[in-house]
C-alpha atoms as a PDB file:
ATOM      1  CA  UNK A   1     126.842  47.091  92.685  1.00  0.00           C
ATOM      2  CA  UNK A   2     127.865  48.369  96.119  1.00  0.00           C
ATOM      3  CA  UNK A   3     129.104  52.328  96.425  1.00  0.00           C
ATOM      4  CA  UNK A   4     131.753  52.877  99.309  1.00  0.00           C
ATOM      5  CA  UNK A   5     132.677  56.688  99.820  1.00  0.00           C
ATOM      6  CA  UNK A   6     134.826  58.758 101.237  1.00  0.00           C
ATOM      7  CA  UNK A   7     135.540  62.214 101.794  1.00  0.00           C
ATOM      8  CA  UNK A   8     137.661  62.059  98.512  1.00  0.00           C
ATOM      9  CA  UNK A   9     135.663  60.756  96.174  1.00  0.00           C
ATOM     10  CA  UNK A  10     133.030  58.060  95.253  1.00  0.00           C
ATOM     11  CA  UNK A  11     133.959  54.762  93.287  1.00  0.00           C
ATOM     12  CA  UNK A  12     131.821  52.034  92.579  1.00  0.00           C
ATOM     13  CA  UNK A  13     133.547  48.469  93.770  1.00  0.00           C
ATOM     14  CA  UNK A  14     135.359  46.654  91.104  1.00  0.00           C
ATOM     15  CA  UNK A  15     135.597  49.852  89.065  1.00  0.00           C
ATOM     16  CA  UNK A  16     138.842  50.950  88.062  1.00  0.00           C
ATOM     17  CA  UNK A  17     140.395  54.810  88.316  1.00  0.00           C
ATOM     18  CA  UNK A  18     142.102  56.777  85.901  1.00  0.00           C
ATOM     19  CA  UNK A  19     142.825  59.158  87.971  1.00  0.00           C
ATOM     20  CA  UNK A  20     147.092  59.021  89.440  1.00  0.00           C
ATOM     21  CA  UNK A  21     147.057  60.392  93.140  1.00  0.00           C
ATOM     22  CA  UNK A  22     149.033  63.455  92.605  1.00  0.00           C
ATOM     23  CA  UNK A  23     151.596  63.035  95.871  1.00  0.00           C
ATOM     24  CA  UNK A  24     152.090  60.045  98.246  1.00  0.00           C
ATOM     25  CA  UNK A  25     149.372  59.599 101.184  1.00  0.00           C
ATOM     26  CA  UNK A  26     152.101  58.204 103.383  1.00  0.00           C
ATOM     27  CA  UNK A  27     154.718  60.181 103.230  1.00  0.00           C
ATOM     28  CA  UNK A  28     155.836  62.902 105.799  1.00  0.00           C
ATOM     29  CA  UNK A  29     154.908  66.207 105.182  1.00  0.00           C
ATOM     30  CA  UNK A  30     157.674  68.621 104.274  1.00  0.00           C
ATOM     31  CA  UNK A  31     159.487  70.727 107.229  1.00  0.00           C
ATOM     32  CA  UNK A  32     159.419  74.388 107.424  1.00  0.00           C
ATOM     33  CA  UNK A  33     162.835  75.801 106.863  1.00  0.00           C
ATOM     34  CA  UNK A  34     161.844  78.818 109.424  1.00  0.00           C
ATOM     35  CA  UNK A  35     159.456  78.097 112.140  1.00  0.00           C
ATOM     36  CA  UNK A  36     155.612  79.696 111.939  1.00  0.00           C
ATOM     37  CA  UNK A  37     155.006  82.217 114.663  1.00  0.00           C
ATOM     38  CA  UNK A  38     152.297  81.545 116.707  1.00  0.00           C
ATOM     39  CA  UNK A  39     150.210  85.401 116.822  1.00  0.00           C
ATOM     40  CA  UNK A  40     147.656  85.294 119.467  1.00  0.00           C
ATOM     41  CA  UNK A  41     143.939  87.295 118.620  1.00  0.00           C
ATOM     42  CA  UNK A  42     144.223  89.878 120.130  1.00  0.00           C
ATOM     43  CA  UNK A  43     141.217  90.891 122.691  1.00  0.00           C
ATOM     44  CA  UNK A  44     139.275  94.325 122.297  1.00  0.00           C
ATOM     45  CA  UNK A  45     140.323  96.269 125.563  1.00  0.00           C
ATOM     46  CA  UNK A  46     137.465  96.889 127.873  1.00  0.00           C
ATOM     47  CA  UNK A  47     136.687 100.406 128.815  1.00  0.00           C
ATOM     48  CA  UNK A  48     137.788 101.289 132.241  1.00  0.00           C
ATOM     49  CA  UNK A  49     134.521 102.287 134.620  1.00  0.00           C
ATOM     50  CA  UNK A  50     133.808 106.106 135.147  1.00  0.00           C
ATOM     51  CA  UNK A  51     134.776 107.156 138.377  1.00  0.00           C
ATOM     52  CA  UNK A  52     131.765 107.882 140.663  1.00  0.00           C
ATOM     53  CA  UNK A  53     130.790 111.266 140.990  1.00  0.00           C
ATOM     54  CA  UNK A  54     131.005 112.989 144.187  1.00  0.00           C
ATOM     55  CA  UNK A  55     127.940 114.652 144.688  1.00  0.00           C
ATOM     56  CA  UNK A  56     127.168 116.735 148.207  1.00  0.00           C
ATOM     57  CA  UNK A  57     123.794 116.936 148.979  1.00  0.00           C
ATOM     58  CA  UNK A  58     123.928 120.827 150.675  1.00  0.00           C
ATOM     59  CA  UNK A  59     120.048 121.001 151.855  1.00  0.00           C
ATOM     60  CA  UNK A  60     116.546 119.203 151.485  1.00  0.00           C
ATOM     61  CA  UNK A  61     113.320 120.708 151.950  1.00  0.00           C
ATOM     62  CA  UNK A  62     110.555 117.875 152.531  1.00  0.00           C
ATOM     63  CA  UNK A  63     107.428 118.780 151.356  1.00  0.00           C
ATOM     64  CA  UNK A  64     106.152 115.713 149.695  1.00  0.00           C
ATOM     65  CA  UNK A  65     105.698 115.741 145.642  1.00  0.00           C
ATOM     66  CA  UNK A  66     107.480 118.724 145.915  1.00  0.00           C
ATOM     67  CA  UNK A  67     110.539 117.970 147.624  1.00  0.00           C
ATOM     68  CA  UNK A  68     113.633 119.870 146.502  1.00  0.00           C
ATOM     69  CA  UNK A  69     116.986 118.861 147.122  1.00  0.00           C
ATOM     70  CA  UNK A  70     120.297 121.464 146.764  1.00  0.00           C
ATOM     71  CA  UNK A  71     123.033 118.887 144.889  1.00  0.00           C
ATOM     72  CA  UNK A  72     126.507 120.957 144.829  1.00  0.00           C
ATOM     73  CA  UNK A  73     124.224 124.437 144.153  1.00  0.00           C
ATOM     74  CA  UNK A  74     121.060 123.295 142.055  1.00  0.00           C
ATOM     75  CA  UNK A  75     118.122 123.153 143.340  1.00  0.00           C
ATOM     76  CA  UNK A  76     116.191 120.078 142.014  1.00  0.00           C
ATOM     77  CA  UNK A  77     113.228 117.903 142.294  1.00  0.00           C
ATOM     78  CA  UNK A  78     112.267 114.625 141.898  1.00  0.00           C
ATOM     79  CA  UNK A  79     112.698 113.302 137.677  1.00  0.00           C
ATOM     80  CA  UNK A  80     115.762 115.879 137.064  1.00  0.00           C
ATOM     81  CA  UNK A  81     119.017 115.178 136.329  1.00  0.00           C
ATOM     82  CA  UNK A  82     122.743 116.061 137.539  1.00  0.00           C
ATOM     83  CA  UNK A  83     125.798 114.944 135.809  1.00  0.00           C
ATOM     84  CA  UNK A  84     122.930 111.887 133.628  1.00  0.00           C
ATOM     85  CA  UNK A  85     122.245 110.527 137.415  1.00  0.00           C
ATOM     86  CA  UNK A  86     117.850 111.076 137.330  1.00  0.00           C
ATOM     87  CA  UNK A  87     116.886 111.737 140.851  1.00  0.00           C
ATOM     88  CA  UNK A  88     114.405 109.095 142.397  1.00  0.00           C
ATOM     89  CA  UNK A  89     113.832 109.631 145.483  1.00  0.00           C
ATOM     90  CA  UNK A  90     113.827 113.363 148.338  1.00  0.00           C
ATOM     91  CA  UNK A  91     113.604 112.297 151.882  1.00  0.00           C
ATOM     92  CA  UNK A  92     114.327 114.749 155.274  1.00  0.00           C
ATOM     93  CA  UNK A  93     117.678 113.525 155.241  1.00  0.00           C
ATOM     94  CA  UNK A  94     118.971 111.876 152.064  1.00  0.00           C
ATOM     95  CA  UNK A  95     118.666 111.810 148.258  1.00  0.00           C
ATOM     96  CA  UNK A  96     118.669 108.839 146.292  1.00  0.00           C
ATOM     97  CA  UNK A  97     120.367 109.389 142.680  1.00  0.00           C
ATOM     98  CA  UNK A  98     120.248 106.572 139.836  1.00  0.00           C
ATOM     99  CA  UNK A  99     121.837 106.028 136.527  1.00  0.00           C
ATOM    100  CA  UNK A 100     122.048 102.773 134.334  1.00  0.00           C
ATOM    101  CA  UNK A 101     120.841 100.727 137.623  1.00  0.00           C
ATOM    102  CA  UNK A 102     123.705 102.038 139.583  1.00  0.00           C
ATOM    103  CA  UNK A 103     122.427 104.221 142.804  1.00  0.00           C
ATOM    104  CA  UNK A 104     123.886 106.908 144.589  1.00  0.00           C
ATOM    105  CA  UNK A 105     122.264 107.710 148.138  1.00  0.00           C
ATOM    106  CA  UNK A 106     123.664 111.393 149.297  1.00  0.00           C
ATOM    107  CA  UNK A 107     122.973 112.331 153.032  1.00  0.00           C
ATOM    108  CA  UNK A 108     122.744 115.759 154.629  1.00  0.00           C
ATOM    109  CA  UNK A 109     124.923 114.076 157.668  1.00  0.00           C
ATOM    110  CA  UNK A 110     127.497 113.208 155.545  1.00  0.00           C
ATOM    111  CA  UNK A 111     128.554 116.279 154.051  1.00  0.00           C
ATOM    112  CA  UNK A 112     128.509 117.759 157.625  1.00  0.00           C
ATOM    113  CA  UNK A 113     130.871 115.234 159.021  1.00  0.00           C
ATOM    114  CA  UNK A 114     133.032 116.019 156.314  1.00  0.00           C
ATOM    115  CA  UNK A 115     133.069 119.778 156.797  1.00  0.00           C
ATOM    116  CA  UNK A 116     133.433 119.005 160.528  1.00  0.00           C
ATOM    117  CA  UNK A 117     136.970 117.440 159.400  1.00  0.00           C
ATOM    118  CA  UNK A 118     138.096 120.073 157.076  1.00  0.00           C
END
């Protein structure tokens, strides 16, 4: 005996079926009387990016290890934090700030220029 299936069901060859189809295979399918309205998923919004702080590096005293940098009126050293940004690195001139990957290099000559223009 030779079994031929389908997705429907299983019948052996020369067997017969009881079973009456309960609607016709071939005919069309019935037409909505109001058309379906097509609702697209909606996407989760994606949060706007902070704004970048603006820090101004006031002073710097080099001194090696324990370099201190003045950030808008605190005095701080290398492994504190301002505002969540760590600070990494106190040179003569400049201070390197990072947070999340993202780094912020302040420089003394900057903040001059810019009072200079005031």
């Amino acid at each position: 005996m030779t079994v031929i299936g389908t997705a429907f069901a299983c019948v052996a060859v020369g067997e017969q079926v009881d079973t009456p189809l309960q609607r016709n295979p071939f005919a069309a399918p019935k037409v909505l009387e109001q058309p379906v309205a097509f609702v697209a998923p909606r996407r989760a919004a994606e949060p706007e990016p902070e704004p970048e702080p603006q820090f101004g590096l006031r002073a710097v005293l080099a001194a090696g290890p324990g370099s201190l940098a003045n950030i808008d009126g605190e005095i701080l050293g290398v492994g504190e934090k301002i505002e969540g940004y760590r600070v990494v690195t106190i040179r003569e001139h400049q201070v390197v700030l990072k947070r999340h990957g993202k780094r912020i290099v302040l420089s003394v000559f900057d903040d001059q220029a810019q009072a200079g223009r005031q």
